[in-house]
Protein backbone atom coordinates (compact mmCIF):
# COMPACT_ATOMS: atom_id res chain seq x y z
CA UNK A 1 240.81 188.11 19.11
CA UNK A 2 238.19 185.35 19.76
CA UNK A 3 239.90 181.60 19.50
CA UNK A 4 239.56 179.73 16.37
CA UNK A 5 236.43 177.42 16.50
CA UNK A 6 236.58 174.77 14.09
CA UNK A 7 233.42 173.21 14.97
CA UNK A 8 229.52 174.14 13.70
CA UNK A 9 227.82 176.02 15.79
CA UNK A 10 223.99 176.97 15.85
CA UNK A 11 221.78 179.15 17.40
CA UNK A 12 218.66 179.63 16.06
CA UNK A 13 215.22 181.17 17.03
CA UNK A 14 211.28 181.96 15.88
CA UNK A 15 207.98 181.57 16.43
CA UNK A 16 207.12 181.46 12.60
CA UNK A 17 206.40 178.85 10.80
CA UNK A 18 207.49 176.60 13.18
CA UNK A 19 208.86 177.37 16.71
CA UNK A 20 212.36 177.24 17.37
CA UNK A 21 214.79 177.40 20.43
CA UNK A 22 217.99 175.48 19.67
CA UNK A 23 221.65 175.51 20.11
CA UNK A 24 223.93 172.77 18.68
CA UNK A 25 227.70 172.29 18.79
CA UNK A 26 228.97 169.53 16.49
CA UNK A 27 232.81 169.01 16.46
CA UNK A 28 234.90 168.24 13.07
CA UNK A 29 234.86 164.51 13.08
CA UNK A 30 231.92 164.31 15.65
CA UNK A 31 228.03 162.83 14.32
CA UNK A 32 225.52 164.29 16.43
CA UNK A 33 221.77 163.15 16.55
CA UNK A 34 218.76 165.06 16.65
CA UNK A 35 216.03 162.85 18.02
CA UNK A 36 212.18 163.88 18.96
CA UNK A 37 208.36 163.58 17.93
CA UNK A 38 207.38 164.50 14.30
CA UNK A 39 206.90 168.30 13.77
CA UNK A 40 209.56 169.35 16.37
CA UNK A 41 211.66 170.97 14.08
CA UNK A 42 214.31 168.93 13.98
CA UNK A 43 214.44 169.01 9.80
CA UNK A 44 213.28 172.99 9.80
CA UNK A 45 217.08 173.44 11.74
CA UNK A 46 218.57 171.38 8.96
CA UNK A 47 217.20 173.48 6.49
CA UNK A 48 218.02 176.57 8.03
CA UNK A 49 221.78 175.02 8.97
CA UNK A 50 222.06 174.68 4.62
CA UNK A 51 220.28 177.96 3.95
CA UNK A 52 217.48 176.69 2.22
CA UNK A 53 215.17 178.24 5.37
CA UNK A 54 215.69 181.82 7.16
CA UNK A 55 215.03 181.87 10.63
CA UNK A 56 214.05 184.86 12.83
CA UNK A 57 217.00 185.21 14.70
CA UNK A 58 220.21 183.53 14.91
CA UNK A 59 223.61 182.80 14.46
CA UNK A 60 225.75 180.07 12.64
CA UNK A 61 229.31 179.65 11.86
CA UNK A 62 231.36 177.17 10.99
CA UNK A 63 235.58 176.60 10.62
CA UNK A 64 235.42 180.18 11.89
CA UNK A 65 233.44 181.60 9.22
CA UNK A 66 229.82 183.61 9.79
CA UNK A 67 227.32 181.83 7.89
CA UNK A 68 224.44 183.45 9.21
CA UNK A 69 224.08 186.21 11.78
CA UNK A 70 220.37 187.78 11.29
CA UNK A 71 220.94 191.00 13.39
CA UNK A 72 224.31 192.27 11.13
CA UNK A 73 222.38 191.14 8.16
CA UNK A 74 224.14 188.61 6.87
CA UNK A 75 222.84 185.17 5.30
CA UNK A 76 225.44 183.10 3.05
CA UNK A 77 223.53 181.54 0.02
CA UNK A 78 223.82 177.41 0.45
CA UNK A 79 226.59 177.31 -2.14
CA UNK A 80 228.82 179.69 -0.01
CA UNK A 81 227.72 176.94 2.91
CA UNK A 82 229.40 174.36 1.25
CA UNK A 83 227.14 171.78 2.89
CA UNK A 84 226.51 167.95 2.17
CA UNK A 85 222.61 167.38 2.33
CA UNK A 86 221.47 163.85 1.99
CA UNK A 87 217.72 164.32 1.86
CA UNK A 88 214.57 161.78 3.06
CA UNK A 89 214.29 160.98 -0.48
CA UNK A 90 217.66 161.19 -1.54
CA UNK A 91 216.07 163.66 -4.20
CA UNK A 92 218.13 162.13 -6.82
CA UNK A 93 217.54 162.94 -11.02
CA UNK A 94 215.79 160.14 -12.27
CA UNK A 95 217.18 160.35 -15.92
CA UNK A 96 221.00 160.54 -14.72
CA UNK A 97 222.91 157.56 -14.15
CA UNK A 98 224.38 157.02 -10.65
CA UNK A 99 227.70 158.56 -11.38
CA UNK A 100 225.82 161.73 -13.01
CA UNK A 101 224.26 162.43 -10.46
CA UNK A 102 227.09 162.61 -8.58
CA UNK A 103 229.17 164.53 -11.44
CA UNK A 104 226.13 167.10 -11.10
CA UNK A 105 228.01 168.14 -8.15
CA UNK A 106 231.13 168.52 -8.94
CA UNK A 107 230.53 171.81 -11.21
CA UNK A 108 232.96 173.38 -9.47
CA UNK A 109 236.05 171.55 -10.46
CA UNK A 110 237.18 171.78 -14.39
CA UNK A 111 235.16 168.96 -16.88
CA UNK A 112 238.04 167.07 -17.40
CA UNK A 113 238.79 165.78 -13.55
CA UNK A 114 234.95 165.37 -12.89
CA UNK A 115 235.05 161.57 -13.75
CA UNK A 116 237.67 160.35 -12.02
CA UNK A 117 236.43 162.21 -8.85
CA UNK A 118 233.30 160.73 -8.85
CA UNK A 119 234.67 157.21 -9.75
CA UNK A 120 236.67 157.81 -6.31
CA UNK A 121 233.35 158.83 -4.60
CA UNK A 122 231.57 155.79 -6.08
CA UNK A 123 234.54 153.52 -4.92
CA UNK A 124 234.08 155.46 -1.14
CA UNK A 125 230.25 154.30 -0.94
CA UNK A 126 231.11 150.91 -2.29
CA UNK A 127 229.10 151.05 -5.68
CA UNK A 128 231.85 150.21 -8.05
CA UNK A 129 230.34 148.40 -11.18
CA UNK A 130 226.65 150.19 -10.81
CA UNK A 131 228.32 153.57 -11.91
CA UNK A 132 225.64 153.38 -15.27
CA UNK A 133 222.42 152.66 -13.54
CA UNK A 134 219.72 155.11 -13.09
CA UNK A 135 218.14 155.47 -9.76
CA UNK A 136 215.41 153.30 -10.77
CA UNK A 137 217.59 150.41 -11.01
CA UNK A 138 218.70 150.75 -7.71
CA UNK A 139 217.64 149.36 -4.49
CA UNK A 140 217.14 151.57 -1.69
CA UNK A 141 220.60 151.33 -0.12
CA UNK A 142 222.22 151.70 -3.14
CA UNK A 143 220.44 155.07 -3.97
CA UNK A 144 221.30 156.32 -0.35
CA UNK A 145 224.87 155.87 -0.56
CA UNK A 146 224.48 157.69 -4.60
CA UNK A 147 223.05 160.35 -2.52
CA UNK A 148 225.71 160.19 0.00
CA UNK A 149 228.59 160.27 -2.27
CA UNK A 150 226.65 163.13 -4.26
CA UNK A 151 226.79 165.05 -0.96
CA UNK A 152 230.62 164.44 -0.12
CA UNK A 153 231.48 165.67 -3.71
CA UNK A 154 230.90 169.24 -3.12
CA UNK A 155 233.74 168.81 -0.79
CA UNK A 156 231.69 170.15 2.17
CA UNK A 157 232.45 171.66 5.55
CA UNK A 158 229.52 170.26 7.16
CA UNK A 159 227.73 167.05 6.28
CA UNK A 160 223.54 166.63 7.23
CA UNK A 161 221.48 163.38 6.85
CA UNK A 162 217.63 163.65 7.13
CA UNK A 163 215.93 160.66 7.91
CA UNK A 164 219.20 158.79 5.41
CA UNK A 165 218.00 155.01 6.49
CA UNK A 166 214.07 155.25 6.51
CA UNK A 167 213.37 153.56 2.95
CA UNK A 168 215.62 150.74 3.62
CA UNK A 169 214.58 147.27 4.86
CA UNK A 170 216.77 146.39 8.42
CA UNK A 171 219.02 144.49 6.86
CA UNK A 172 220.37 146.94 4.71
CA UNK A 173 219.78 149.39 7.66
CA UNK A 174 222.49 147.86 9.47
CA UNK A 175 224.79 147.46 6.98
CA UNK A 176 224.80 151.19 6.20
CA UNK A 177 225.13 151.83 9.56
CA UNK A 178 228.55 149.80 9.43
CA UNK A 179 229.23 151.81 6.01
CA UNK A 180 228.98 155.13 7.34
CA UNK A 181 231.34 154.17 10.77
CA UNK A 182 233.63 153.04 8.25
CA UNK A 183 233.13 156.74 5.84
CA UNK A 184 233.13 158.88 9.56
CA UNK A 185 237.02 157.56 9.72
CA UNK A 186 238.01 159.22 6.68
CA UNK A 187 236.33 162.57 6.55
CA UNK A 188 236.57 165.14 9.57
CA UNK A 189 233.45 166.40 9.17
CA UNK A 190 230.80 167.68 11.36
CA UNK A 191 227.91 165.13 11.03
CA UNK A 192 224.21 166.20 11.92
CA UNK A 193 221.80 163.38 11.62
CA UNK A 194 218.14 163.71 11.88
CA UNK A 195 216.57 160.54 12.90
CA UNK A 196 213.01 158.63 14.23
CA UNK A 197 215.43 155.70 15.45
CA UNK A 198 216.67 155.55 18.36
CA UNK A 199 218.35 152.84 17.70
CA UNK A 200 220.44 154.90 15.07
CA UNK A 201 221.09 157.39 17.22
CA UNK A 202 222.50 155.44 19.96
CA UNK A 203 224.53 153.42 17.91
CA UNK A 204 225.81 155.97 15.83
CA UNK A 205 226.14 159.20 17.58
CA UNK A 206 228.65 160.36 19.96
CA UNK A 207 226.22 162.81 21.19
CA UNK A 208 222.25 163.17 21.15
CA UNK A 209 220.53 166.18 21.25
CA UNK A 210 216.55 165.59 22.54
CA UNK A 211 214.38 167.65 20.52
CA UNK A 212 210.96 168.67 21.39
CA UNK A 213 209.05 171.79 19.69
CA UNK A 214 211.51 173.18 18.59
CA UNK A 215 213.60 173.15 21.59
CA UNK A 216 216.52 171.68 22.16
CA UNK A 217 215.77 170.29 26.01
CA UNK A 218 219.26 168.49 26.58
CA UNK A 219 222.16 166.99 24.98
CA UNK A 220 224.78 164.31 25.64
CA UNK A 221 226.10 161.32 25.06
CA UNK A 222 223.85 158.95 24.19
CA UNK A 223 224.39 156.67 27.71
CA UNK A 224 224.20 160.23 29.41
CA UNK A 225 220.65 160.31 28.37
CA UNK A 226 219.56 157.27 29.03
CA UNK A 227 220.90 157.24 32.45
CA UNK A 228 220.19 161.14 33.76
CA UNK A 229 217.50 162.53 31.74
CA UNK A 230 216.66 166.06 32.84
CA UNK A 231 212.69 165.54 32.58
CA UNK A 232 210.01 163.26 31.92
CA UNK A 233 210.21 164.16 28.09
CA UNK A 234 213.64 163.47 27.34
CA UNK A 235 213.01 159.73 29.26
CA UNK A 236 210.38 159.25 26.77
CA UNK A 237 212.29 160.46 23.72
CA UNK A 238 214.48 157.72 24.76
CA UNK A 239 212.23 155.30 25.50
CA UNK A 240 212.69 155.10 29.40
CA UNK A 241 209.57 153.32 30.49
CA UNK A 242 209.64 153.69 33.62
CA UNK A 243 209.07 156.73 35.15
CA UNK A 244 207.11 157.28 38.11
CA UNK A 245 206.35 159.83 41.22
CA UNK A 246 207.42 159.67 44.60
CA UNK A 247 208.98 161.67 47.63
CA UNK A 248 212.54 162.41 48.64
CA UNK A 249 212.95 161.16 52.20
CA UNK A 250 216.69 161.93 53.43
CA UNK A 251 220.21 162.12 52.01
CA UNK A 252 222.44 159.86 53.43
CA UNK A 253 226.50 160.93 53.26
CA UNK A 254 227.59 158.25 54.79
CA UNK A 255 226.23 155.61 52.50
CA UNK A 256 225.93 158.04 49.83
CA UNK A 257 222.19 157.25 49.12
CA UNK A 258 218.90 159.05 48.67
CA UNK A 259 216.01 157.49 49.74
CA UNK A 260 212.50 158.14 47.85
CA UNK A 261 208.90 156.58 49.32
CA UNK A 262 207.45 155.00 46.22
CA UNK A 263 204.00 153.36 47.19
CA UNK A 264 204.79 151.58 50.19
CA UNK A 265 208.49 151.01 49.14
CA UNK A 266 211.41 153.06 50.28
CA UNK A 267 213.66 153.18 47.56
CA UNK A 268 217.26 153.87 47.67
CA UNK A 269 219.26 155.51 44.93
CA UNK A 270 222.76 156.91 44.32
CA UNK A 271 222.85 160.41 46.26
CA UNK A 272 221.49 163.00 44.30
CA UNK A 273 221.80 166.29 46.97
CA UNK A 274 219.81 168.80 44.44
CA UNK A 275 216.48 167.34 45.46
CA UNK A 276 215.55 168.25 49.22
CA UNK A 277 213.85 165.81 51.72
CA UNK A 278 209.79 165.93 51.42
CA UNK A 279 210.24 167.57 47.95
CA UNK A 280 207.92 165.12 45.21
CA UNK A 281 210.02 163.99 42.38
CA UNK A 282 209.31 161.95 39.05
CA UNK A 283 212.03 158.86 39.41
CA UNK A 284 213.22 156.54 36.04
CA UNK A 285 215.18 153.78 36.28
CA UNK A 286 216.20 152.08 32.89
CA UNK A 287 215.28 148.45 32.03
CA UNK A 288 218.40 147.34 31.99
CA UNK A 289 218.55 148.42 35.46
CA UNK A 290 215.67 146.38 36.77
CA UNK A 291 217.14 142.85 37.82
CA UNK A 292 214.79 139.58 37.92
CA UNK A 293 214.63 137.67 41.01
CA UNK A 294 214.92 134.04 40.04
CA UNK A 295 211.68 132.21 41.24
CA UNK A 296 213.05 129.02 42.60
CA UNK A 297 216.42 130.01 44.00
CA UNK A 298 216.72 133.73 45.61
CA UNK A 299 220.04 135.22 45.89
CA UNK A 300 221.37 137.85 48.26
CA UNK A 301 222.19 140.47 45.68
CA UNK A 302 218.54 140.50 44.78
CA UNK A 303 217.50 142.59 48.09
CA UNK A 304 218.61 146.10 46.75
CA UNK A 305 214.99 147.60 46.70
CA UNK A 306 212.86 144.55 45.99
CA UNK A 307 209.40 145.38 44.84
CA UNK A 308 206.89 142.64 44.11
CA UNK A 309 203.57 142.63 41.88
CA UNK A 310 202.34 140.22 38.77
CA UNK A 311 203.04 139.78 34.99
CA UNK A 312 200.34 141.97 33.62
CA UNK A 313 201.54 141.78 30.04
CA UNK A 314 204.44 139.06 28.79
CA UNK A 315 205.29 139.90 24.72
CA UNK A 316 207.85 137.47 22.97
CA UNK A 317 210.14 140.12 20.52
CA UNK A 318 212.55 137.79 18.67
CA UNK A 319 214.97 136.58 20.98
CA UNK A 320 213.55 138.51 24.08
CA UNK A 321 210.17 138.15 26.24
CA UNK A 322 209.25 142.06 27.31
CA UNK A 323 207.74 142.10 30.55
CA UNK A 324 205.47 144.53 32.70
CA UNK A 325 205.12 143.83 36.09
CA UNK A 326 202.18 145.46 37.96
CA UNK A 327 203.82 146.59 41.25
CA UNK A 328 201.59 145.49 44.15
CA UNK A 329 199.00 143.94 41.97
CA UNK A 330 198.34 147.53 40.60
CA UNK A 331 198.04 147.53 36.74
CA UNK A 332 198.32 151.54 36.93
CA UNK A 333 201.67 151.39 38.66
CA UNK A 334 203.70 149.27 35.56
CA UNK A 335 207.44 148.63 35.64
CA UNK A 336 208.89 147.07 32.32
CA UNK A 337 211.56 145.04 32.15
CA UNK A 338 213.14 142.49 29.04
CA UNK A 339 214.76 139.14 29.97
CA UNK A 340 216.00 136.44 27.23
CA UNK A 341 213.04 134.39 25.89
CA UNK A 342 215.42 131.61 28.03
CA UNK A 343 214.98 133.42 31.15
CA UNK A 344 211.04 134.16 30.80
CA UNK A 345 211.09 130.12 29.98
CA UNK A 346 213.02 129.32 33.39
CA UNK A 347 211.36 131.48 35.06
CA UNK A 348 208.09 130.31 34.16
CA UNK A 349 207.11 134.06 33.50
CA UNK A 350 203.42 134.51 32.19
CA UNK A 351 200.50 136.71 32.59
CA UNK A 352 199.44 136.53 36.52
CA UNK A 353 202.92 134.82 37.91
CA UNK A 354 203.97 136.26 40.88
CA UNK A 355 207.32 138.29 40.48
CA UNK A 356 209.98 140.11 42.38
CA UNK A 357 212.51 142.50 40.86
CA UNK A 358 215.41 144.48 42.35
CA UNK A 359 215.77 148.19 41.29
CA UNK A 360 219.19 148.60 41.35
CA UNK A 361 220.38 151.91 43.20
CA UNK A 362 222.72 153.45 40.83
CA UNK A 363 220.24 153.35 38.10
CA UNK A 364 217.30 155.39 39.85
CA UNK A 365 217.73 158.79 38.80
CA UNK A 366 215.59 161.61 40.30
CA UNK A 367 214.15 164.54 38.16
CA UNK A 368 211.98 167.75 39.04
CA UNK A 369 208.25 167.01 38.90
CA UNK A 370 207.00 167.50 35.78
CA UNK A 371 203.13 167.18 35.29
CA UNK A 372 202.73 166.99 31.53
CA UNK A 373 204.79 165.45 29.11
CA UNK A 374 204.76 167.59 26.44
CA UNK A 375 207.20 164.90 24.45
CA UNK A 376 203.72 163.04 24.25
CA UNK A 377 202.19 165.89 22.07
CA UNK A 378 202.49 164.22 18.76
């Protein structure tokens, strides 16, 4: 007999209405983030995870159980799912009070325990004393965790969150990102969250899954992504900025280094064997991986790959100045880097400055070439 699976798993495909090509594991206790461009089908594989969409082919099961396997013929309704769906719009009833709309869920338990289950519920999400208000009394946060505690009533298997924090100010954003850590502790749920922020994704997720067109193009943790994209598009689902072409050179065992020519730089990065010598490669290297060298007072460290250019474009953004330098005076060749506003101040950092930056080797990651970004077809 196959081993028990507790965990969701998906596998879904079509060309109709909108193109699929996914597979997603998502552990009990585990939150997993879909991230890509509008339109990629990352809430059409929500739907289709609660049954509210049919796809042409696939497979889903969950705790074990088939919810969905298209070539036996079989399709669970979404009450045999027994999902939790927080929507965009938290799709609350406008005429029931906060803790009727989350009694509306509860239909399957006898009338006479519904109240005190959703008093627990509204105690869960922190809303005790606002169980009488309607959704229009409300502020945003408030109605998302009404629509979150609606959700966990139906005592689900599987919990999904489209878009939960987008009508919320970023204050309250980050406080409902503290709520829901807090929840994830006491349910062992799977957790699939659709999301436009990155931000959210990274700080909430254990693991991301990069979502393009349906497709699902890689998954991992979230510093796994950052660090060794597989392509050009999944560095610019997560916002790596610098990505650029150049041409393996050699391997080096002994040193355990690759070395890339970049312009008139040779580069060298942590050895990374699956790319041969005169093979052209795209190269990233995170931000937080490209090291100032301070103006006045140089320091030894700062000679792993030093490249020099200008500031082309200097943007304070709160408490940080975002930099581009133009590599060799070369405004089509920009590498970004953000230092504290302190730093830029020090520094005397401004458009046209002269500046030299280390790329540090274990944070130059090679990828195949790639000659159109299709994560830019928005």
């Amino acid at each position: 007999m196959p081993e028990f699976d507790p965990g969701l798993k998906v596998w879904v495909e079509q060309e109709k209405p909108v193109p699929l090509n996914a597979e997603i594991y998502c552990a009990p206790g585990e939150m997993i983030a879909l991230i890509g461009p509008s339109g990629g089908g990352k809430t059409s594989l929500l739907r289709i995870i609660a049954g509210l969409a049919k796809p042409g082919k696939g497979h889903i099961s969950c705790a074990g159980e088939t919810w969905l396997d298209i070539e036996r013929g079989k399709n669970l309704s979404p009450q045999q799912r027994r999902i939790g769906y927080v929507f965009q719009d938290y799709a609350l009833f406008s005429h029931m009070s906060a803790i009727h709309n989350i009694e509306a869920a509860l239909l399957h338990l006898p009338k006479a325990e519904r109240r005190s289950k959703a008093t627990g519920l509204i105690e869960m999400v922190n809303l005790s004393g606002l169980e009488e208000r309607l959704p229009g009394q409300l502020s945003g946060g408030q109605r998302q965790r009404v629509a979150l505690a609606r959700a966990l009533a139906r005592e689900p298997q599987v919990l999904l969150m489209d878009e939960p924090f987008s009508a919320v100010d970023q204050v309250t954003r980050r406080k409902l990102r503290y709520e829901l850590v807090q929840l994830r502790l006491r349910i062992n749920l799977p957790i699939i969250l659709v999301t436009h922020d990155l931000n959210d994704a990274m700080l909430l997720a254990d693991r991301i899954y990069a979502v393009s067109r349906g497709e699902t193009l890689q998954s991992g943790t979230p510093m796994e992504l950052i660090r060794y994209p597989d392509n050009i598009s999944v560095a610019r689902l997560m916002d790596l900025r610098n990505v650029f072409e150049g041409r393996v050179i050699e391997h080096d065992d002994a040193s355990e280094l690759t070395r890339v020519r970049w312009l008139d730089y040779e580069l060298e990065a942590r050895l990374q064997r699956r790319h041969e010598p005169g093979e052209t490669v795209n190269w990233v290297v995170p931000s937080s991986y490209v090291v100032l060298h301070r103006r006045h007072r140089p320091s030894l460290g700062e000679r792993e790959n030093p490249v020099h250019g200008v500031v082309g474009e200097c943007t304070v953004m709160g408490e940080n100045t975002v930099i581009s330098v133009w590599v060799n005076n070369d405004r089509e060749h920009r590498l970004g880097l953000t230092v504290s506003n302190h730093v830029a101040e020090r520094n005397s950092l401004d458009i046209g400055a002269d500046i030299s930056v280390s790329l540090l080797q274990q944070g130059i990651h090679l990828m195949p070439l790639q000659a159109r970004d299709v994560s830019r077809d928005t």
